[in-house]
C-alpha atoms as a PDB file:
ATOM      1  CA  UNK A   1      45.096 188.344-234.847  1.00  0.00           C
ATOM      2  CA  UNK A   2      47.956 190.533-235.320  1.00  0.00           C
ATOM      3  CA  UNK A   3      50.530 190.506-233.065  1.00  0.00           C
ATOM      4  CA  UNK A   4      50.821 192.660-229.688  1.00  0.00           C
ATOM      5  CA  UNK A   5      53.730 195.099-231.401  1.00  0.00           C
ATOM      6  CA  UNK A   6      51.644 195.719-234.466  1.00  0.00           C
ATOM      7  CA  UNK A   7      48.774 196.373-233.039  1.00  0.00           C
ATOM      8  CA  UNK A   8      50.339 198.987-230.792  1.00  0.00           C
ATOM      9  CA  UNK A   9      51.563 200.601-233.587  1.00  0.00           C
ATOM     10  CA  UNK A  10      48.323 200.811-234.972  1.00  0.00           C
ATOM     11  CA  UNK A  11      46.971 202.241-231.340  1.00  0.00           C
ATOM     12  CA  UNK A  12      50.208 204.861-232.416  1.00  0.00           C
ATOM     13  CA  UNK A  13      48.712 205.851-235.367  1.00  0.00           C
ATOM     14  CA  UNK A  14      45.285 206.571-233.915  1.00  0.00           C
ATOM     15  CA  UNK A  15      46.426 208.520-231.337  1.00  0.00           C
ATOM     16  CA  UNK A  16      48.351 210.595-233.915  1.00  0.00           C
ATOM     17  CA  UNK A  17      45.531 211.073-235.991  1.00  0.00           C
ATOM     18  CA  UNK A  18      42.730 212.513-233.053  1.00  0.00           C
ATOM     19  CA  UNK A  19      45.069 214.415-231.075  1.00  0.00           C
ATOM     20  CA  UNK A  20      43.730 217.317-232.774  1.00  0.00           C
ATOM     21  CA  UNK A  21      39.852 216.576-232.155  1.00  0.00           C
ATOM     22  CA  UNK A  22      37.852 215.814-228.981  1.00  0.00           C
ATOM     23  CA  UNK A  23      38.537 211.900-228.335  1.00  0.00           C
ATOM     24  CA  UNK A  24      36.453 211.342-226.007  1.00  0.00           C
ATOM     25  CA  UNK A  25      34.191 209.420-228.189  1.00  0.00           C
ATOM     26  CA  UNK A  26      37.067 206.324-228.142  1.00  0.00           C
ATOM     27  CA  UNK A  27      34.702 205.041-224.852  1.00  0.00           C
ATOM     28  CA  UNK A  28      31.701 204.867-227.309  1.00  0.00           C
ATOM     29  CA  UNK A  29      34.131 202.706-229.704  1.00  0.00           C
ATOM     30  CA  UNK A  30      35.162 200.524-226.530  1.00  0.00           C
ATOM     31  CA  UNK A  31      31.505 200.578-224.974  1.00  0.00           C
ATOM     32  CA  UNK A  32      30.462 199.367-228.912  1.00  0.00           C
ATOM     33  CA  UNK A  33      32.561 196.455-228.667  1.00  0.00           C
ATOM     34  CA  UNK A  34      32.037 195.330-225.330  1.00  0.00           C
ATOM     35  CA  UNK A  35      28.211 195.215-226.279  1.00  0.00           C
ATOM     36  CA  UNK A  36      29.025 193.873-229.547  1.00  0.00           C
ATOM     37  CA  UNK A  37      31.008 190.949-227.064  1.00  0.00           C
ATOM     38  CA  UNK A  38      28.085 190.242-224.881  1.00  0.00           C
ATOM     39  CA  UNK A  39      24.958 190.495-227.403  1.00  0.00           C
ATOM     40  CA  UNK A  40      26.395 187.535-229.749  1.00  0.00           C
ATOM     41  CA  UNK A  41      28.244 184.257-229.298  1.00  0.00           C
ATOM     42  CA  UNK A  42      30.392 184.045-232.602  1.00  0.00           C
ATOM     43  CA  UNK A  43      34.069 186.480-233.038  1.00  0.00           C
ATOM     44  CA  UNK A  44      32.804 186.988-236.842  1.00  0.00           C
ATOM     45  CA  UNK A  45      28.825 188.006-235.141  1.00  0.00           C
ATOM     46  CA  UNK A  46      30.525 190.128-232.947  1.00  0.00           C
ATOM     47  CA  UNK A  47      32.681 192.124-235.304  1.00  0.00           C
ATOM     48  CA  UNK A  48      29.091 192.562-237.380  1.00  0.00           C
ATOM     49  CA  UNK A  49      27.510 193.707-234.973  1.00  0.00           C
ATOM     50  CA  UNK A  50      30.471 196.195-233.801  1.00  0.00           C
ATOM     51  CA  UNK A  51      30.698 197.408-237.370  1.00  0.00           C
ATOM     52  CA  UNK A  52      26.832 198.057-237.175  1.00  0.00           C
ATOM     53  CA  UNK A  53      26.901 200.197-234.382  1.00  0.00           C
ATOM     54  CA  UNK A  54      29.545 202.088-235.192  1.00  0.00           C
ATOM     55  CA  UNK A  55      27.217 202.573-239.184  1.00  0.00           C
ATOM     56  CA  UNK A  56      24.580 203.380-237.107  1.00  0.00           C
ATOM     57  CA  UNK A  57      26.284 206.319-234.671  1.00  0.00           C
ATOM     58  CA  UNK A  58      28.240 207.969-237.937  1.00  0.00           C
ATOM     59  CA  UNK A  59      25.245 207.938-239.555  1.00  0.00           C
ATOM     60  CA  UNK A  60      23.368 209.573-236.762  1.00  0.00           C
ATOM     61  CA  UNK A  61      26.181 211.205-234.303  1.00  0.00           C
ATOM     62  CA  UNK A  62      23.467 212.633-232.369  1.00  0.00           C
ATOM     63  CA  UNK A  63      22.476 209.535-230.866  1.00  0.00           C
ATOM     64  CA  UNK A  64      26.321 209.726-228.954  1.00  0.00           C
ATOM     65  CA  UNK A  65      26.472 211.979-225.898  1.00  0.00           C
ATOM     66  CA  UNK A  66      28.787 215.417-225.544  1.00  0.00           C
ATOM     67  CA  UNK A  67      29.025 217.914-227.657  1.00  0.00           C
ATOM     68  CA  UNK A  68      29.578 218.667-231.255  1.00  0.00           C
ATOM     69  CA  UNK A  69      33.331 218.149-231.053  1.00  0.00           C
ATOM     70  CA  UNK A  70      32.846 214.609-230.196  1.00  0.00           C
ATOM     71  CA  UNK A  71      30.093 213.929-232.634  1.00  0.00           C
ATOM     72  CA  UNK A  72      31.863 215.882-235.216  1.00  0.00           C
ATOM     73  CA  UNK A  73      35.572 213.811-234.154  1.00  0.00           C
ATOM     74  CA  UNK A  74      33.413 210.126-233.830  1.00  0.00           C
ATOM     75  CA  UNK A  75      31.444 211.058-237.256  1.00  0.00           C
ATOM     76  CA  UNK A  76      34.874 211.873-239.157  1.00  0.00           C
ATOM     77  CA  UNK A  77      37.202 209.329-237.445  1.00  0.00           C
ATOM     78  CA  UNK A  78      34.782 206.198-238.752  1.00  0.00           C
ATOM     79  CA  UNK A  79      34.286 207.725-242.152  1.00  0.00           C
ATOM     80  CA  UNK A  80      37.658 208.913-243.144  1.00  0.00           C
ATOM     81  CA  UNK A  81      39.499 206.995-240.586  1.00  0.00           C
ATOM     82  CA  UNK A  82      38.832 203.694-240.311  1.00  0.00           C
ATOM     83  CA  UNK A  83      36.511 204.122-243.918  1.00  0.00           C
ATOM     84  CA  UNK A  84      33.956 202.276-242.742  1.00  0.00           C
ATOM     85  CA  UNK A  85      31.552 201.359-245.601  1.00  0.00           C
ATOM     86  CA  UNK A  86      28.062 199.097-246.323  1.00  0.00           C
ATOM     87  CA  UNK A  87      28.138 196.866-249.128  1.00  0.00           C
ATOM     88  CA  UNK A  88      24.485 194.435-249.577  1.00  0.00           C
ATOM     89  CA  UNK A  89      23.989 194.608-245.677  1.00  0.00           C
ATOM     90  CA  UNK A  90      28.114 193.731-245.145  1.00  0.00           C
ATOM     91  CA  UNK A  91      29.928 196.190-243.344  1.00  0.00           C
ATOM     92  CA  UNK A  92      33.525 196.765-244.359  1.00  0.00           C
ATOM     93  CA  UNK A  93      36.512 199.099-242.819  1.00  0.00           C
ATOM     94  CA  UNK A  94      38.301 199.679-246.068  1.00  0.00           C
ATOM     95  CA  UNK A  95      41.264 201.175-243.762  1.00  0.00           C
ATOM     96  CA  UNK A  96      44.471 198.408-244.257  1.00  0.00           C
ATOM     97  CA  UNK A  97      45.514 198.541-240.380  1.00  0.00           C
ATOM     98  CA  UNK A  98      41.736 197.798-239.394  1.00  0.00           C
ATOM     99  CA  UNK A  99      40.305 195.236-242.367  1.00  0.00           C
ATOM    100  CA  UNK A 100      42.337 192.030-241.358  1.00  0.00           C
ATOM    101  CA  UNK A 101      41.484 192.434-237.177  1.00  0.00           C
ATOM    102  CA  UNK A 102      38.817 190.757-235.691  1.00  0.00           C
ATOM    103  CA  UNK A 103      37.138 191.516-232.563  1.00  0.00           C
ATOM    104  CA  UNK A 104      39.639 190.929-230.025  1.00  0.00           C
ATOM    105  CA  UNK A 105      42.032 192.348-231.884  1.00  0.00           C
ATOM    106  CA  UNK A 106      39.886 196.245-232.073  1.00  0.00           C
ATOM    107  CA  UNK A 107      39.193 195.560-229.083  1.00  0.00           C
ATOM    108  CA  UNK A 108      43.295 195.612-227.579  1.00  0.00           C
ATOM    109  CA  UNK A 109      44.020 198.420-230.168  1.00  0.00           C
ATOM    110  CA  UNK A 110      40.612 200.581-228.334  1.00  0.00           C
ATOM    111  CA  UNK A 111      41.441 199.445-225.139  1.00  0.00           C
ATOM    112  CA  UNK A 112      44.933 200.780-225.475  1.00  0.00           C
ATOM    113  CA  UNK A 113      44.028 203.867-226.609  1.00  0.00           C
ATOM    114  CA  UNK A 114      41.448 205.016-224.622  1.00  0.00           C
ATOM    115  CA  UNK A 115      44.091 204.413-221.986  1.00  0.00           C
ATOM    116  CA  UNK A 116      46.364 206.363-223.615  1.00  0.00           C
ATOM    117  CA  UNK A 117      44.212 209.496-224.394  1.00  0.00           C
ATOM    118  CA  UNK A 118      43.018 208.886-221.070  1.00  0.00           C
ATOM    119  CA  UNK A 119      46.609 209.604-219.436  1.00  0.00           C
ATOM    120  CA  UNK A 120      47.273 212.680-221.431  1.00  0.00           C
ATOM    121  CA  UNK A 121      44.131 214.607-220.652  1.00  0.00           C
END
């Protein structure tokens, strides 16, 4: 894992990029993980399963609560954000801040910002 200055850099970054969208869908990211946490025992099944969700809800925003801003903001933050992409069943976040963490790791940088966004609404 990273170290706690880089990856509140990274949480910098993010913020940047959805102040101009509805970010309320950065629970649904935390809410992913957390599940992700509890459903499986190993870090490298948990980020799997994280990734999955987060495939499944971009591929199917409609499935998120709120309104088309979020689903709109959640749909375009995993695809050209964080580049999320499915090669032979593997998922893959092709975005260089996000490929090398694991799950604790997304889960500090989500945490952080959902705390942030949270304090500026």
């Amino acid at each position: 894992m990273k170290d706690k200055k880089e990856l509140l850099e990274i949480t910098k970054k993010i913020k940047t990029k959805i102040v101009s969208s509805n970010s309320s869908f950065i629970s649904d990211i935390v809410s992913f993980i957390i599940t992700a946490k509890m459903e499986k025992n190993s870090k490298e099944e948990q980020l799997k399963r994280f990734l999955e969700l987060l495939w499944i809800c971009a591929k199917n925003p409609n499935v998120l609560g709120g309104g088309n801003a979020k689903k709109r903001g959640f749909k375009e933050f995993v695809e050209s954000y964080l580049r999320l992409k499915e090669e032979n069943g593997n998922f893959i976040l092709e975005n260089a801040d996000f490929s090398k963490l694991d799950i604790d790791g997304l889960f500090f940088v989500f945490a952080w910002t959902k705390r942030i966004v949270k304090t500026q609404r």
